[in-house]
C-alpha atoms as a PDB file:
ATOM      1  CA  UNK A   1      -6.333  12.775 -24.578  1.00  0.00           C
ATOM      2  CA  UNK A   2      -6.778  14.055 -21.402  1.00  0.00           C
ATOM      3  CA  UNK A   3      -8.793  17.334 -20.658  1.00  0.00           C
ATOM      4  CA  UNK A   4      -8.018  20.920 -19.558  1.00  0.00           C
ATOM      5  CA  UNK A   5      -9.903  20.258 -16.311  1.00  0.00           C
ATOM      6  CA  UNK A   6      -7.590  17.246 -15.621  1.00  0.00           C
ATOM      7  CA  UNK A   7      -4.172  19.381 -16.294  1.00  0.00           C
ATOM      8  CA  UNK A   8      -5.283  21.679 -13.630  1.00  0.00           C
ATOM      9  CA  UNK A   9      -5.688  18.828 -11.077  1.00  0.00           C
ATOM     10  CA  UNK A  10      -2.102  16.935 -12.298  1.00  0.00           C
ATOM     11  CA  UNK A  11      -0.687  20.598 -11.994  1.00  0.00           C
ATOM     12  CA  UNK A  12      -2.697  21.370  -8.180  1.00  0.00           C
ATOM     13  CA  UNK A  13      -1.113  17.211  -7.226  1.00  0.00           C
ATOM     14  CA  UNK A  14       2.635  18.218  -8.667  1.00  0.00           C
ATOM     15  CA  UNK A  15       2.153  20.931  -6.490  1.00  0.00           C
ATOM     16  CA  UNK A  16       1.350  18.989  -3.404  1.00  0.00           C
ATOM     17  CA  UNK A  17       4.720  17.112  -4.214  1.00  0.00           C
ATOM     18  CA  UNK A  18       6.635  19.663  -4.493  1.00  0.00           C
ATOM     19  CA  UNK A  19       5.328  20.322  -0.889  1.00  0.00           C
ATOM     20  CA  UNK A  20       5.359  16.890   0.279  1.00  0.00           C
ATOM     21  CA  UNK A  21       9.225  17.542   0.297  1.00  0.00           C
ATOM     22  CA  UNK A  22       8.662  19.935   3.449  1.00  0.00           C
ATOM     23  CA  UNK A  23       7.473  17.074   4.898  1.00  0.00           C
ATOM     24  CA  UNK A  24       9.320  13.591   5.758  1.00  0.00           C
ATOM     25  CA  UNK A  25       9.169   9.681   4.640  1.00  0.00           C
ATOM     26  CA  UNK A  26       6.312   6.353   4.639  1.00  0.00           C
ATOM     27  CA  UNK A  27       5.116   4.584   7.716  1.00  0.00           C
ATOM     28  CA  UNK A  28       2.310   2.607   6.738  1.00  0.00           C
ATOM     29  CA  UNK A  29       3.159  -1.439   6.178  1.00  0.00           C
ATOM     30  CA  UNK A  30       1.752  -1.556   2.195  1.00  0.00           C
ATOM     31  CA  UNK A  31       3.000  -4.049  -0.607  1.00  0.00           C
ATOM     32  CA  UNK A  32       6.202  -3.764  -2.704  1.00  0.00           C
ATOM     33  CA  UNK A  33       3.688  -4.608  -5.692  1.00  0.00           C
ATOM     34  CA  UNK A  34       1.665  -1.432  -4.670  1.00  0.00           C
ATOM     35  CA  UNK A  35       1.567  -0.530  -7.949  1.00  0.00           C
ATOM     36  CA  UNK A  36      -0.914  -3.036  -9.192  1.00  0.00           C
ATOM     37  CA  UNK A  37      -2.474  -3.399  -5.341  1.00  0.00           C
ATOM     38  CA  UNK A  38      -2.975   0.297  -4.410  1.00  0.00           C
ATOM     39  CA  UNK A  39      -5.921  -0.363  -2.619  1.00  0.00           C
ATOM     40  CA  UNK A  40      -3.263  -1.086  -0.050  1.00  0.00           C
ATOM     41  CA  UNK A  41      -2.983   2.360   0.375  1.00  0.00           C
ATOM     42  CA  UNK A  42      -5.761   4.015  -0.616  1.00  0.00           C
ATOM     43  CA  UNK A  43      -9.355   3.148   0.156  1.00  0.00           C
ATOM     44  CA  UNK A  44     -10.996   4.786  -3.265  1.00  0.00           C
ATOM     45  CA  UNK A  45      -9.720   1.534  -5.241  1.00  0.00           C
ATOM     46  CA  UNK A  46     -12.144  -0.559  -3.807  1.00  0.00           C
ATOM     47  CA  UNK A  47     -15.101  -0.759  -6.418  1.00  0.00           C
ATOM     48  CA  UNK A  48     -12.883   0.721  -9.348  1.00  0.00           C
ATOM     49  CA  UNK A  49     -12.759  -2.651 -11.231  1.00  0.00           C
ATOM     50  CA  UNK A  50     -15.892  -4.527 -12.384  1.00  0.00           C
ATOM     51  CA  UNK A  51     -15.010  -7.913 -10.716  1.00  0.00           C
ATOM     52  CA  UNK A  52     -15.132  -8.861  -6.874  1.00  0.00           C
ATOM     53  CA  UNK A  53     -11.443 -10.181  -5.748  1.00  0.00           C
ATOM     54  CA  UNK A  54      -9.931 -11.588  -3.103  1.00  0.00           C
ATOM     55  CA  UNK A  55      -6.112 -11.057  -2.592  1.00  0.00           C
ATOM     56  CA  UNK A  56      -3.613 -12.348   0.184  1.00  0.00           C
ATOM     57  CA  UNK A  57       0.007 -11.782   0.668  1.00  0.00           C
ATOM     58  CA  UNK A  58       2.791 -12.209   2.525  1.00  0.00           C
ATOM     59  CA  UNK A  59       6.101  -9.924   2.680  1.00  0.00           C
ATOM     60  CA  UNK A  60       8.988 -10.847   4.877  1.00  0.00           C
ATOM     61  CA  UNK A  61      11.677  -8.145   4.725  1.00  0.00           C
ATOM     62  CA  UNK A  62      15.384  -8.569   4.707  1.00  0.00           C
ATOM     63  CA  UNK A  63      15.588 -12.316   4.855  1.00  0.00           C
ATOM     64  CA  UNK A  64      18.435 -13.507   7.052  1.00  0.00           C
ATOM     65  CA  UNK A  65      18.055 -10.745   9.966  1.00  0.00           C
ATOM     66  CA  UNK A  66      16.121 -12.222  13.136  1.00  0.00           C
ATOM     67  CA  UNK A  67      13.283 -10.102  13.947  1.00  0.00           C
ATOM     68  CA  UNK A  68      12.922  -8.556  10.783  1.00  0.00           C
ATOM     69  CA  UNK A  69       9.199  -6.642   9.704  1.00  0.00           C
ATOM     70  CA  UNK A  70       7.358  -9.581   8.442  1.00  0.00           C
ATOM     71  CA  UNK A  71       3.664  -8.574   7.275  1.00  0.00           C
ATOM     72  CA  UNK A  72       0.428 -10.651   5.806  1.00  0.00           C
ATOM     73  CA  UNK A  73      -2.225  -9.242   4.021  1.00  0.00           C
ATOM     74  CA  UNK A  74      -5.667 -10.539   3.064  1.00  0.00           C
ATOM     75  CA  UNK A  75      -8.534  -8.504   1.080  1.00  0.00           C
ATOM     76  CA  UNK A  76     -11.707  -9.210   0.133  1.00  0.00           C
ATOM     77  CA  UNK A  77     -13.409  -6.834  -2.387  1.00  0.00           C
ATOM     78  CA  UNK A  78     -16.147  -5.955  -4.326  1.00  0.00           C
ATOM     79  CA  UNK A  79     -18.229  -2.931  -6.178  1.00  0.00           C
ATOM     80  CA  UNK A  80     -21.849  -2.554  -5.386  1.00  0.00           C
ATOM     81  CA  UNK A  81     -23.879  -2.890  -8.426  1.00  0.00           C
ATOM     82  CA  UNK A  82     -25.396  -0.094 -10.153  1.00  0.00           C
ATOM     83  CA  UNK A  83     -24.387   1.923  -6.960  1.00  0.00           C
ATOM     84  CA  UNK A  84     -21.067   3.258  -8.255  1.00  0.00           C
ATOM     85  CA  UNK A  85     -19.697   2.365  -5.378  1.00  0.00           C
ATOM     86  CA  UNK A  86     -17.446  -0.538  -2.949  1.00  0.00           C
ATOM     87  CA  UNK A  87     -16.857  -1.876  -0.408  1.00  0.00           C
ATOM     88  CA  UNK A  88     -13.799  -4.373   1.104  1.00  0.00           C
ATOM     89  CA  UNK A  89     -13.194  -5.954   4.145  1.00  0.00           C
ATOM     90  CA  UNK A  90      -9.234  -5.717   5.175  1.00  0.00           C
ATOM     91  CA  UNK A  91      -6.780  -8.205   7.766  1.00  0.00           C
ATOM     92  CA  UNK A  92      -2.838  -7.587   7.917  1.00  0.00           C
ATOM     93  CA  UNK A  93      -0.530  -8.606  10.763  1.00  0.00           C
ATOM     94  CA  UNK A  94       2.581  -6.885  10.682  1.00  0.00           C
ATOM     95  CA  UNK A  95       5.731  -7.936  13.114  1.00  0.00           C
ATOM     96  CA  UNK A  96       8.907  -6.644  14.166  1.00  0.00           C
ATOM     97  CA  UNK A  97      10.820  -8.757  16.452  1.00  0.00           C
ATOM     98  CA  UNK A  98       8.071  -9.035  19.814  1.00  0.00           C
ATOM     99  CA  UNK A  99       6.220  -6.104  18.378  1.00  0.00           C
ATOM    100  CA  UNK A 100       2.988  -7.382  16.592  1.00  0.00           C
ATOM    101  CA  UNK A 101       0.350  -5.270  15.181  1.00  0.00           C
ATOM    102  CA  UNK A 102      -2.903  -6.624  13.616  1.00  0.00           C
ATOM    103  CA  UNK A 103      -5.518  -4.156  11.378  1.00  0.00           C
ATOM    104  CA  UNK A 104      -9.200  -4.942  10.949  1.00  0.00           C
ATOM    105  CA  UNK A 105     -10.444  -2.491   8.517  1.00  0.00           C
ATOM    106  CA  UNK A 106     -13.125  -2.207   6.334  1.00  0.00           C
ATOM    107  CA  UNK A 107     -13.077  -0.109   3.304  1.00  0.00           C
ATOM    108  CA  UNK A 108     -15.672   2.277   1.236  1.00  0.00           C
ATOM    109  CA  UNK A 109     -15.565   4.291  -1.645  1.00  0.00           C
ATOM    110  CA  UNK A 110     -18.154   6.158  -4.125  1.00  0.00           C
ATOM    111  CA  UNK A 111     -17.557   7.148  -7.665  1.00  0.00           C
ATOM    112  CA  UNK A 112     -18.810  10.590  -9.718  1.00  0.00           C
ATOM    113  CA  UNK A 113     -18.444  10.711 -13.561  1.00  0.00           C
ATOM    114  CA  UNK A 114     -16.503  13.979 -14.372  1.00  0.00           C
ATOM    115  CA  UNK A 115     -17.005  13.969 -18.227  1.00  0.00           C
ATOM    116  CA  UNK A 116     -17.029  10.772 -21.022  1.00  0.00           C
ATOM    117  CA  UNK A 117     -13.743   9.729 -19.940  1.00  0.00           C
ATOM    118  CA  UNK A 118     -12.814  10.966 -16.535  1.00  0.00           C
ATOM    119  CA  UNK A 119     -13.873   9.710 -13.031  1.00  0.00           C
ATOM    120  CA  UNK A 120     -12.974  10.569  -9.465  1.00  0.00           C
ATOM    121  CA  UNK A 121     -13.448   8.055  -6.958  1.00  0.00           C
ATOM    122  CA  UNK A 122     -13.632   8.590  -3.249  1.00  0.00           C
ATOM    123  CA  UNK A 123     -12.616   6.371  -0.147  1.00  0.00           C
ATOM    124  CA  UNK A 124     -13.145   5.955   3.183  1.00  0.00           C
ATOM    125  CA  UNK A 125     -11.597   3.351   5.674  1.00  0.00           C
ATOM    126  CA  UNK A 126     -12.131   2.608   9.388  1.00  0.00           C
ATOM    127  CA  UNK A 127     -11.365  -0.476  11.723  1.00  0.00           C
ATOM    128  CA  UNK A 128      -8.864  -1.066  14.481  1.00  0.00           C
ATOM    129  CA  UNK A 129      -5.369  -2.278  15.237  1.00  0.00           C
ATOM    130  CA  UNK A 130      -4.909  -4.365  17.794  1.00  0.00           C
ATOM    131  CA  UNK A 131      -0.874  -3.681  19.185  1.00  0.00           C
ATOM    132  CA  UNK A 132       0.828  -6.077  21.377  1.00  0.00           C
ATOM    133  CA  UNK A 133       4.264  -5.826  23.128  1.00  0.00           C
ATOM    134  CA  UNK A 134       6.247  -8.687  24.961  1.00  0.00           C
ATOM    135  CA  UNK A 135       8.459  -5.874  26.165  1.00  0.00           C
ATOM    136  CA  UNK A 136      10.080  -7.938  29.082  1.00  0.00           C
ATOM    137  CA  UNK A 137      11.574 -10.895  27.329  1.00  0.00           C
ATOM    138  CA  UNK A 138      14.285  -7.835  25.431  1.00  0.00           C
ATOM    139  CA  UNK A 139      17.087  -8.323  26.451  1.00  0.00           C
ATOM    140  CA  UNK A 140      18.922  -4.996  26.078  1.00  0.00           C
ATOM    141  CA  UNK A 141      22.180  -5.380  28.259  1.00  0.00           C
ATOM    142  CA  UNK A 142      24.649  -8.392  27.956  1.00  0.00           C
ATOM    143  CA  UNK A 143      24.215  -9.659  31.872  1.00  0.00           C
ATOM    144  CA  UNK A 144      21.115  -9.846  31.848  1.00  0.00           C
ATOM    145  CA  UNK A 145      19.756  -6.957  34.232  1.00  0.00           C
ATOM    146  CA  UNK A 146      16.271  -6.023  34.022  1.00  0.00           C
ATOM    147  CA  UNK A 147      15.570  -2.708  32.075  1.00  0.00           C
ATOM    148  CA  UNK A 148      13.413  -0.344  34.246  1.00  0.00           C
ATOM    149  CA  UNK A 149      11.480   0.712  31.059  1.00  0.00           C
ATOM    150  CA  UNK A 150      10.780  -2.924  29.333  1.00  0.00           C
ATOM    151  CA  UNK A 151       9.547  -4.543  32.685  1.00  0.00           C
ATOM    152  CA  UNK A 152       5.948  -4.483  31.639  1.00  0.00           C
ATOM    153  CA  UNK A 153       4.235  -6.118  28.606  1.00  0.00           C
ATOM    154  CA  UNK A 154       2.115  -4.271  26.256  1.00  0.00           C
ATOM    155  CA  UNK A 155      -0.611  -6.345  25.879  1.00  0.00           C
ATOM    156  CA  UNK A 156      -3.613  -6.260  23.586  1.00  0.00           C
ATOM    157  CA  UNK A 157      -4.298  -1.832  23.010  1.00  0.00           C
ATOM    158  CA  UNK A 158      -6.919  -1.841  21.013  1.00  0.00           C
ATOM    159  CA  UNK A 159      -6.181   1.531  18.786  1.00  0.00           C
ATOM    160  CA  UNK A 160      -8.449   3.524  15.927  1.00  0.00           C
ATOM    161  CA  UNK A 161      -7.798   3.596  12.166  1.00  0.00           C
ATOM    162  CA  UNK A 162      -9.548   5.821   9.538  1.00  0.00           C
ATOM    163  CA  UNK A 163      -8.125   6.835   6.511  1.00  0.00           C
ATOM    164  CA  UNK A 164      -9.251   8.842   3.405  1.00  0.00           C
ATOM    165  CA  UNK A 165      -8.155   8.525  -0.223  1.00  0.00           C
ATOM    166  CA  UNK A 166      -9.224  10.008  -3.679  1.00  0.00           C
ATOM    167  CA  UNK A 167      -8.512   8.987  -7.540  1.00  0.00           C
ATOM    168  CA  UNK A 168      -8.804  10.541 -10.694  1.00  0.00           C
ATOM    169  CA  UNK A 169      -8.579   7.854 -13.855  1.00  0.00           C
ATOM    170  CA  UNK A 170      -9.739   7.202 -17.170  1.00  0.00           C
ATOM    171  CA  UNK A 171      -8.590   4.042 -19.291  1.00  0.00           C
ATOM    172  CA  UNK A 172      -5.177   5.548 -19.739  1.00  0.00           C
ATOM    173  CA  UNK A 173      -4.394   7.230 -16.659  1.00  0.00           C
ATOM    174  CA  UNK A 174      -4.812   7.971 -13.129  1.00  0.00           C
ATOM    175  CA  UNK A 175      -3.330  10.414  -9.721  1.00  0.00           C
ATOM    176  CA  UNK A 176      -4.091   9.254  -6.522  1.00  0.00           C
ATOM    177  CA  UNK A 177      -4.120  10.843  -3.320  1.00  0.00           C
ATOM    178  CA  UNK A 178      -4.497   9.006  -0.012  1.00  0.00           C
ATOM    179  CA  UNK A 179      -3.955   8.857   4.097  1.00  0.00           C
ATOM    180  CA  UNK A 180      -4.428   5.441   5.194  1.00  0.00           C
ATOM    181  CA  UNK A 181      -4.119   6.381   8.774  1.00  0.00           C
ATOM    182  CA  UNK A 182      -5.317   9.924   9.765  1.00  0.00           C
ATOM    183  CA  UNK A 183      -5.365   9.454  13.377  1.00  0.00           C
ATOM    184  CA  UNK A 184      -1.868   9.471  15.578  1.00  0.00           C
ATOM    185  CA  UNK A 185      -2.455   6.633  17.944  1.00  0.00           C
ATOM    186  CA  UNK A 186      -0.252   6.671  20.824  1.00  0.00           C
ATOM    187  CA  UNK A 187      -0.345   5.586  24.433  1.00  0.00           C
ATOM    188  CA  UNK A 188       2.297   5.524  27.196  1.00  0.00           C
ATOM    189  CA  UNK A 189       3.035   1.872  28.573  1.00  0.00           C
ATOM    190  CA  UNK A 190       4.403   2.973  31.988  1.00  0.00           C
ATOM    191  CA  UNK A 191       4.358   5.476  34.793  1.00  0.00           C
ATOM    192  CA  UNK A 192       7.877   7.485  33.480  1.00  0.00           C
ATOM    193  CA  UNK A 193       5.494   8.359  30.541  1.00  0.00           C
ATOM    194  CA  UNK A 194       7.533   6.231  27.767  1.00  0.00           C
ATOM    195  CA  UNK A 195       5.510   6.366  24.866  1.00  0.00           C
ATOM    196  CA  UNK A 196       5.475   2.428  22.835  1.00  0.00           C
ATOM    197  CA  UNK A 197       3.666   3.189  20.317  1.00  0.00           C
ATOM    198  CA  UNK A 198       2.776   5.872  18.149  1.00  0.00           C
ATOM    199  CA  UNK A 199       1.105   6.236  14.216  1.00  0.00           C
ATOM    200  CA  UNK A 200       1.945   9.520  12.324  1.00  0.00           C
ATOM    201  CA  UNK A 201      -0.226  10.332   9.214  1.00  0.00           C
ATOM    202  CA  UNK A 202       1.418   9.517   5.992  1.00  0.00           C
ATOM    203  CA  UNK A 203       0.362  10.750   2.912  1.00  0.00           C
ATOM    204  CA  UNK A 204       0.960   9.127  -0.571  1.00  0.00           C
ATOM    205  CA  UNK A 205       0.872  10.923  -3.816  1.00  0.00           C
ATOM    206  CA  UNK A 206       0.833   8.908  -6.853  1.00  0.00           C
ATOM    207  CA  UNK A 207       0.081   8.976 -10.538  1.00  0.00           C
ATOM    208  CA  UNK A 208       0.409   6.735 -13.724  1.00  0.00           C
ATOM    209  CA  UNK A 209      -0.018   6.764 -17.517  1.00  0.00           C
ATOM    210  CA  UNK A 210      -0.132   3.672 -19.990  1.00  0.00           C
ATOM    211  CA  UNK A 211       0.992   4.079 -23.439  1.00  0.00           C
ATOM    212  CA  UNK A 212       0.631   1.613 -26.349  1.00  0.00           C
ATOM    213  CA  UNK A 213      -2.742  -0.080 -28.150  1.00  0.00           C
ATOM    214  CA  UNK A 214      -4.699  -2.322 -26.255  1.00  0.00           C
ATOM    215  CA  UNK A 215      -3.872  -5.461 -27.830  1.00  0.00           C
ATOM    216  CA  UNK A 216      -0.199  -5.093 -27.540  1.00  0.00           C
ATOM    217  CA  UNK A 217       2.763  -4.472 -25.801  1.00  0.00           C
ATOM    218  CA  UNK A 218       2.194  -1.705 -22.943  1.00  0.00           C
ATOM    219  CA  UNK A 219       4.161   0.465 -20.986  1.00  0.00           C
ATOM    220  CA  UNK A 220       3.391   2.438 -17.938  1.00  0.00           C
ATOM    221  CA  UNK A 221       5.629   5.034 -15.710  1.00  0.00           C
ATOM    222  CA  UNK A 222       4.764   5.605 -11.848  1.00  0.00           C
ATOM    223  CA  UNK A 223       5.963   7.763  -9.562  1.00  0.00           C
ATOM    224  CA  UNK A 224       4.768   7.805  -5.798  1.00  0.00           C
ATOM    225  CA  UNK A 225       5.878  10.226  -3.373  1.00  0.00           C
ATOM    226  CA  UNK A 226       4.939   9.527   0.368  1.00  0.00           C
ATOM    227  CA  UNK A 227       5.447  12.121   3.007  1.00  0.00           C
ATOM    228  CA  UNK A 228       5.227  11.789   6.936  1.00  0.00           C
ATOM    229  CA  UNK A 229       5.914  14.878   9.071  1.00  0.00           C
ATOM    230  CA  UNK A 230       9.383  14.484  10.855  1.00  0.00           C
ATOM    231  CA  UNK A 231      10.728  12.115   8.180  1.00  0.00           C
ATOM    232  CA  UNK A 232      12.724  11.925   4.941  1.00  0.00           C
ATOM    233  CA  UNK A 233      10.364  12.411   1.941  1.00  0.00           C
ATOM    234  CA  UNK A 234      10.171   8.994   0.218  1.00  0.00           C
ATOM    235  CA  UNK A 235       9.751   8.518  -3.545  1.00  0.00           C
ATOM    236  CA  UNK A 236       9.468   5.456  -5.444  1.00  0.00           C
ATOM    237  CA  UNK A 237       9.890   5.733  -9.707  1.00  0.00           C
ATOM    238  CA  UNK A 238       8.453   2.770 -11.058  1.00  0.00           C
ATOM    239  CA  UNK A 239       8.000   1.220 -14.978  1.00  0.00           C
ATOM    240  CA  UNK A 240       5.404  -1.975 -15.791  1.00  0.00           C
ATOM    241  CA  UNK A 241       5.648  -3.466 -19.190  1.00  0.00           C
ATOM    242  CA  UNK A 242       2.089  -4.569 -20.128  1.00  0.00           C
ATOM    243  CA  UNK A 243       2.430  -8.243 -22.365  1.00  0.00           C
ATOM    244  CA  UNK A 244      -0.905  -9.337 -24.430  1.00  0.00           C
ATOM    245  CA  UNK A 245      -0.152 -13.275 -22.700  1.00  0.00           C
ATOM    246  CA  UNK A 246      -1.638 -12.054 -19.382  1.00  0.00           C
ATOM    247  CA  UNK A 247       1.603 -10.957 -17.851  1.00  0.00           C
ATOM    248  CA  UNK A 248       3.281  -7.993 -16.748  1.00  0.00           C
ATOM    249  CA  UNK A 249       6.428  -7.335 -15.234  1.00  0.00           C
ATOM    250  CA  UNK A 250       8.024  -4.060 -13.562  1.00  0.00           C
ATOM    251  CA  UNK A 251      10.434  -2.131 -11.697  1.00  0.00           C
ATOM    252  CA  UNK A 252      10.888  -0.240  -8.672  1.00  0.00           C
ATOM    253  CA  UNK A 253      14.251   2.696  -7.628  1.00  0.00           C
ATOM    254  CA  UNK A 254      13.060   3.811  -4.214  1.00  0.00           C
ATOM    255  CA  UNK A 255      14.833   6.914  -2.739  1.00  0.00           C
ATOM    256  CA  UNK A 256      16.112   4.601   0.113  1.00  0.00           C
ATOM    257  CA  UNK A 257      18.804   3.325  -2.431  1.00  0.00           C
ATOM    258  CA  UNK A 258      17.201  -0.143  -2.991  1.00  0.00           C
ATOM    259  CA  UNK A 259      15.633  -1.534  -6.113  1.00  0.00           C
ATOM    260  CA  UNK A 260      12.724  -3.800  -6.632  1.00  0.00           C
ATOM    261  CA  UNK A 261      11.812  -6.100  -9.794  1.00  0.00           C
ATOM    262  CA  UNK A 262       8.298  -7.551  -9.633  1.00  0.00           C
ATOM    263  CA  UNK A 263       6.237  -9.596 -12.186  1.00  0.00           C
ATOM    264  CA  UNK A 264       2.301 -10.877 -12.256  1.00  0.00           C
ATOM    265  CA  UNK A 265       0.470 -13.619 -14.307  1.00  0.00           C
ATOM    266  CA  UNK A 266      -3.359 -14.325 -14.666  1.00  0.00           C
ATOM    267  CA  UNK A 267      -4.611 -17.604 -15.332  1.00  0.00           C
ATOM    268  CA  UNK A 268      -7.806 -17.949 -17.115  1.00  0.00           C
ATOM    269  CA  UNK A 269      -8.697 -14.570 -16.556  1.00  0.00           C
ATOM    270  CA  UNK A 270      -9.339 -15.184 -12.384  1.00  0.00           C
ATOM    271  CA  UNK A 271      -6.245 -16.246 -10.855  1.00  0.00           C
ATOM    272  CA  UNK A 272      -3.517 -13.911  -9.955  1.00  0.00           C
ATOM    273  CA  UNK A 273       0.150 -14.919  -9.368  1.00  0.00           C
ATOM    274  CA  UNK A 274       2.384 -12.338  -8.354  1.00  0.00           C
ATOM    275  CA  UNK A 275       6.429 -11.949  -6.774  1.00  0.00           C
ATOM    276  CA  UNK A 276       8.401  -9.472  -5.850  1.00  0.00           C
ATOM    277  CA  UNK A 277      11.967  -8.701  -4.584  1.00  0.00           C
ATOM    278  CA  UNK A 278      13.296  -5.668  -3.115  1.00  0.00           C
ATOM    279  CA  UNK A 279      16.906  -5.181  -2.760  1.00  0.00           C
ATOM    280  CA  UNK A 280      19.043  -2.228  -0.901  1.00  0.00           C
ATOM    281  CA  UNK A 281      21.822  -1.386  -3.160  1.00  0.00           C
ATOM    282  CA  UNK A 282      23.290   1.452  -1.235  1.00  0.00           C
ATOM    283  CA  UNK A 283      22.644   0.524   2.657  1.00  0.00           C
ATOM    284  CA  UNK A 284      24.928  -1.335   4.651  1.00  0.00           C
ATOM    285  CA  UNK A 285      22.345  -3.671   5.480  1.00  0.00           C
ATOM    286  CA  UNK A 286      22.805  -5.619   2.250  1.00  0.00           C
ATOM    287  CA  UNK A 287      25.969  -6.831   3.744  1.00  0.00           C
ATOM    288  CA  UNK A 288      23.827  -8.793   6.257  1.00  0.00           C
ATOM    289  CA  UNK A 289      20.275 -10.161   4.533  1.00  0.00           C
ATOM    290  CA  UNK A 290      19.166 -11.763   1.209  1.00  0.00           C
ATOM    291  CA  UNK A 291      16.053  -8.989   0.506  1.00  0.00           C
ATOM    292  CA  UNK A 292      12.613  -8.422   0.759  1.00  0.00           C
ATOM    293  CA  UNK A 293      10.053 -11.132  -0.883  1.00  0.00           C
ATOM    294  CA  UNK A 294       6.775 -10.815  -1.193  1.00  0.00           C
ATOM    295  CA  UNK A 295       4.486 -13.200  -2.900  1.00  0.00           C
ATOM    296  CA  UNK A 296       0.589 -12.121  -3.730  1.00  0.00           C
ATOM    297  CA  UNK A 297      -2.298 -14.504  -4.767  1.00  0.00           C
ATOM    298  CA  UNK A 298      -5.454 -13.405  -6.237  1.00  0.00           C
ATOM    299  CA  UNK A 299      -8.786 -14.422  -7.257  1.00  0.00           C
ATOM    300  CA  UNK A 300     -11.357 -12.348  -9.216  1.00  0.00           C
ATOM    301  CA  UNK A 301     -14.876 -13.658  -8.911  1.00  0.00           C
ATOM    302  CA  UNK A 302     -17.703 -12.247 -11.819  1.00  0.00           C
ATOM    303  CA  UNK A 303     -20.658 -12.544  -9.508  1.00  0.00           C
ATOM    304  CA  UNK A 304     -22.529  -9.657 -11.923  1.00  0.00           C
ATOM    305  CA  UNK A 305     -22.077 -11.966 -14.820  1.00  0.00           C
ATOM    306  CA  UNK A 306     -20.725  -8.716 -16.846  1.00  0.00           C
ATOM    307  CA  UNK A 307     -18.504  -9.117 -20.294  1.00  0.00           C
ATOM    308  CA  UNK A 308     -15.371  -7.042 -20.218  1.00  0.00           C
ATOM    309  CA  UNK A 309     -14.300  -5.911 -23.190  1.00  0.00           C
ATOM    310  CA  UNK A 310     -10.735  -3.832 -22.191  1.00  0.00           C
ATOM    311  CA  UNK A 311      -8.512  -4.782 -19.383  1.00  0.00           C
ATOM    312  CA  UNK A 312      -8.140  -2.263 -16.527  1.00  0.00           C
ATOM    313  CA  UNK A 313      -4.817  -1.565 -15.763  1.00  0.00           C
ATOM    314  CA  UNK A 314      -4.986   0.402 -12.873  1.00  0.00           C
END
């Protein structure tokens, strides 16, 4: 069961939600299998499982459009033993059409013990992006005339990232609340003052709860509401079904009107398989592309040796 002390901070988060709708919509590239990845967006996960791991993906959105977002990931991460805390190192390249992006980050995040159940973990992250622009091979008019505003390149900006995140869990449950990207990056990439790039702080708000005996068949809501000043509010409502055979399979409805289905296996207790496709049901888009597919691969290492009796599902 969970505590008073915990119903005050779900009530204080629903709260924040209710706010977040004041606010407006996601901007941060993260994973359309968040839900069992959300280190992605928040850097308090790192640390919160016993095992080091090592995760890559890729994610290339609306197949069939030229130029489409198309976004890697790779993670390597690890708790610090008998520190309570982790750490992970971070790479993801994100592109959209000549516009490439790549992150560096690094990730760290401590853990208090709140009573025999409860825990809040904190996260930091930091690194750089590194933004690139081939601005003057658009071609924005049909004969070919040279656009005043694309005639230089945007080459190599080097720009900051830091981002802070926080999570309350036990076995059962957890509410997470995280800003991958604090800082508003922007820079002008002429002399009229045209601004090429610019980061707004997004924050995600997101909480779970798995029902059913260990042992057996599991099932576990999610809702995630992300809010960006200036944008829509975005929510995602998502179910996993929990199978004793080292599988579990899910659903997304996003408030953008598309829907994603998503499944993950583990091999011999180390290897992690995981796909996901995310289709727009209402857009007009889905006229012209096939969906977004991403595929993840994992690998947990035990370099502590430890024996794990219950499987950690968040």
């Amino acid at each position: 069961m969970v505590n008073i002390k915990t119903y005050r901070l779900l009530l204080f988060l629903a709260f924040c939600a209710i706010f977040a709708q004041q606010a407006k919509g996601q901007d941060y590239p993260w994973s359309l299998q968040y839900v069992t990845n959300m280190q992605t967006i928040n850097p308090a996960y790192v640390g919160i499982w016993d095992k080091a791991g090592l995760m890559v993906s890729t994610k290339t959105n609306w197949l069939g459009i030229g130029g489409a977002p198309l976004s890697q990931y790779a993670s390597y991460f690890t708790p610090i033993k008998e520190q309570r805390s982790g750490v992970a190192l971070n790479i993801q390249r994100l592109t959209v059409g000549r516009e490439k992006r790549l992150f560096f980050t690094g990730d760290y995040s401590y853990r208090v013990r709140l009573d025999f159940k409860n825990y809040l973990q904190m996260g930091l992250r930091a690194g750089i992006v590194n933004y690139d622009n081939d601005l003057k091979n658009y071609q924005p008019y049909p004969d070919y005339v040279p656009d005043p505003y694309t005639i230089a390149d945007v080459s190599l900006r080097n720009m900051t990232v830091f981002g802070i995140g926080a999570v309350v869990f036990s076995e059962d449950y957890y509410v997470s609340l995280s800003a991958p990207q604090v800082i508003s990056n922007t820079f002008n990439a002429d002399m009229t003052n045209f601004s090429s790039s610019q980061n707004f702080t997004t924050i995600y708000l997101s909480g779970g709860y798995v029902f059913g005996q260990p042992g057996r068949v599991r099932f576990r809501p999610n809702l995630l509401v992300a809010a960006t000043i200036g944008k829509p509010a975005y929510f995602d409502v998502a179910g996993l079904v929990y199978l004793p055979a080292a599988l579990h399979f899910g659903f997304n409805f996003r408030s953008t009107g598309s829907v994603c289905l998503f499944g993950q296996y583990t091999i011999n207790d180390r290897i992690k398989v995981g796909y996901a496709l995310d289709y727009s049901v209402t857009s007009d888009i889905r006229k012209f592309q096939l969906g977004t597919h991403e595929i993840m691969v994992g690998y947990d290492f035990n370099i502590y040796k430890r024996k794990y009796a219950k499987p950690t599902y968040f």
